[in-house]
Structures are given as structure tokens and as C-alpha cells.
Protein backbone atom coordinates (compact mmCIF):
# COMPACT_ATOMS: atom_id res chain seq x y z
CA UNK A 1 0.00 0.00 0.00
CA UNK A 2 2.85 2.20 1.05
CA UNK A 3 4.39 1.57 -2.08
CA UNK A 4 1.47 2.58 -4.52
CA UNK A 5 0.81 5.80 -2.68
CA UNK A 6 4.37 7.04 -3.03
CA UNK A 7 4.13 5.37 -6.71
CA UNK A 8 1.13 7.87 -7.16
CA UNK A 9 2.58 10.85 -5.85
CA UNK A 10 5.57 10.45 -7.70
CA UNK A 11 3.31 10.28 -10.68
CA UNK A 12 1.38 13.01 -9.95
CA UNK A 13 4.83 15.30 -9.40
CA UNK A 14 5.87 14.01 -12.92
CA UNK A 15 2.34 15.19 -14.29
CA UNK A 16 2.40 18.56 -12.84
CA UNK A 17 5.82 19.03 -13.78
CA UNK A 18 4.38 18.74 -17.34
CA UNK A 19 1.52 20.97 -16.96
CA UNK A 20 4.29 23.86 -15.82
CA UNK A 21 6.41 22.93 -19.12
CA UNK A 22 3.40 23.07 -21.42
CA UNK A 23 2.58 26.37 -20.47
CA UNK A 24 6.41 27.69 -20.72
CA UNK A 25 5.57 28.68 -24.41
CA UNK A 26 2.26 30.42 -23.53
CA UNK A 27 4.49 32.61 -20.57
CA UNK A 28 7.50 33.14 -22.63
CA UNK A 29 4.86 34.43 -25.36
CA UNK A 30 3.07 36.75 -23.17
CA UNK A 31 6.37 38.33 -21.65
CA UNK A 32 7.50 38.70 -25.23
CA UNK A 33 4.35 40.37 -26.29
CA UNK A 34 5.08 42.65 -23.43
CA UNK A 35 8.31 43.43 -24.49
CA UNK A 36 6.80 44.52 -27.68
CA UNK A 37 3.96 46.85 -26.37
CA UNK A 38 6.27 48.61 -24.18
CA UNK A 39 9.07 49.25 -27.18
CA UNK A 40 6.27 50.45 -29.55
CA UNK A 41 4.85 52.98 -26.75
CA UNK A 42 8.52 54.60 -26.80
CA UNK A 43 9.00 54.78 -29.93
CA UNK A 44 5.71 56.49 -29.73
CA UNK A 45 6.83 58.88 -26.95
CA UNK A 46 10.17 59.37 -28.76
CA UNK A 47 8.54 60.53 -32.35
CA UNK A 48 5.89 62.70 -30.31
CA UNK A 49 8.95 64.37 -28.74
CA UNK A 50 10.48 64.99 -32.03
CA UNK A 51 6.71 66.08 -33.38
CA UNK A 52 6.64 68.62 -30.34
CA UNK A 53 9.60 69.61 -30.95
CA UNK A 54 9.44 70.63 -34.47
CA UNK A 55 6.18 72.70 -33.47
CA UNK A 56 3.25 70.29 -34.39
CA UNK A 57 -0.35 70.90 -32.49
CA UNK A 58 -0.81 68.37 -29.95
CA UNK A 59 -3.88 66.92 -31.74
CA UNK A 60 -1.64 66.06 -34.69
CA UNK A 61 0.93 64.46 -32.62
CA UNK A 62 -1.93 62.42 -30.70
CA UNK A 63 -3.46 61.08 -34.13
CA UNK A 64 -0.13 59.58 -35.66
CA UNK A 65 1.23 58.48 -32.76
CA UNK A 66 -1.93 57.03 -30.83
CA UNK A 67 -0.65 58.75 -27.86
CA UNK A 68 -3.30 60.01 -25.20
CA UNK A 69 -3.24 63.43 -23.66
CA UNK A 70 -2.31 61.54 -20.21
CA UNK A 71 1.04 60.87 -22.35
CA UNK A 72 1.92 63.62 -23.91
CA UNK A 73 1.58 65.67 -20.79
CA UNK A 74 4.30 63.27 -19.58
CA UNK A 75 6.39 64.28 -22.06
């Protein structure tokens, strides 16, 4: 009996040690996609810097960039 029971929880150890592997691609992906948003935001805020800079309107610099007004007021 003691034998099976440590036979099962050695199983279930192996299957949940799996699980975590399977969904090492899903992780990696999402930190990835992160990556991505936040490098596309500052290249946003670096051309709207540039836009300001060079005397656009605001509203201009908003539309091409996507930027909100939060953001620009960062700037």
C-alpha cells in the first residue's frame, strides 16, 4: 500500500511538472508580447517628442502616434 501511494505521488509530481512545461511557451509568449507593447509605446513617446519639438499641435501628434493626452503631458 505504502508503495502505490508514493508510486502515485511520484506520478502526480511528474504530471504537474508537465503541466508547468506546457505552459512555458504560452508565458515566454506573453512576456515577449510585453516586451513589444512597451518598445512600440517609446518609440511612440520618442517621435511625439520629435513632433513637439518641431512645433506640431498636440492633436496632430496624438493622431499619428496614438498617444493620449495623459502621455503627452508626460512628455
Amino acid at each position: 500500500m505504502v508503495e502505490y501511494l508514493l508510486r502515485k505521488k511520484a506520478l502526480r509530481l511528474k504530471l504537474n511538472a508537465l503541466k508547468l512545461k506546457l505552459n512555458e511557451p504560452i508565458l515566454l509568449n506573453n512576456a515577449l508580447k510585453s516586451r513589444l507593447k512597451r518598445a512600440k509605446k517609446n518609440k511612440a513617446i520618442e517621435t511625439a517628442r520629435t513632433m513637439l519639438a518641431d512645433g506640431l499641435d498636440a492633436a496632430v501628434v496624438m493622431k499619428y502616434t496614438g498617444l493620449s493626452p495623459d502621455d503627452l503631458a508626460t512628455l
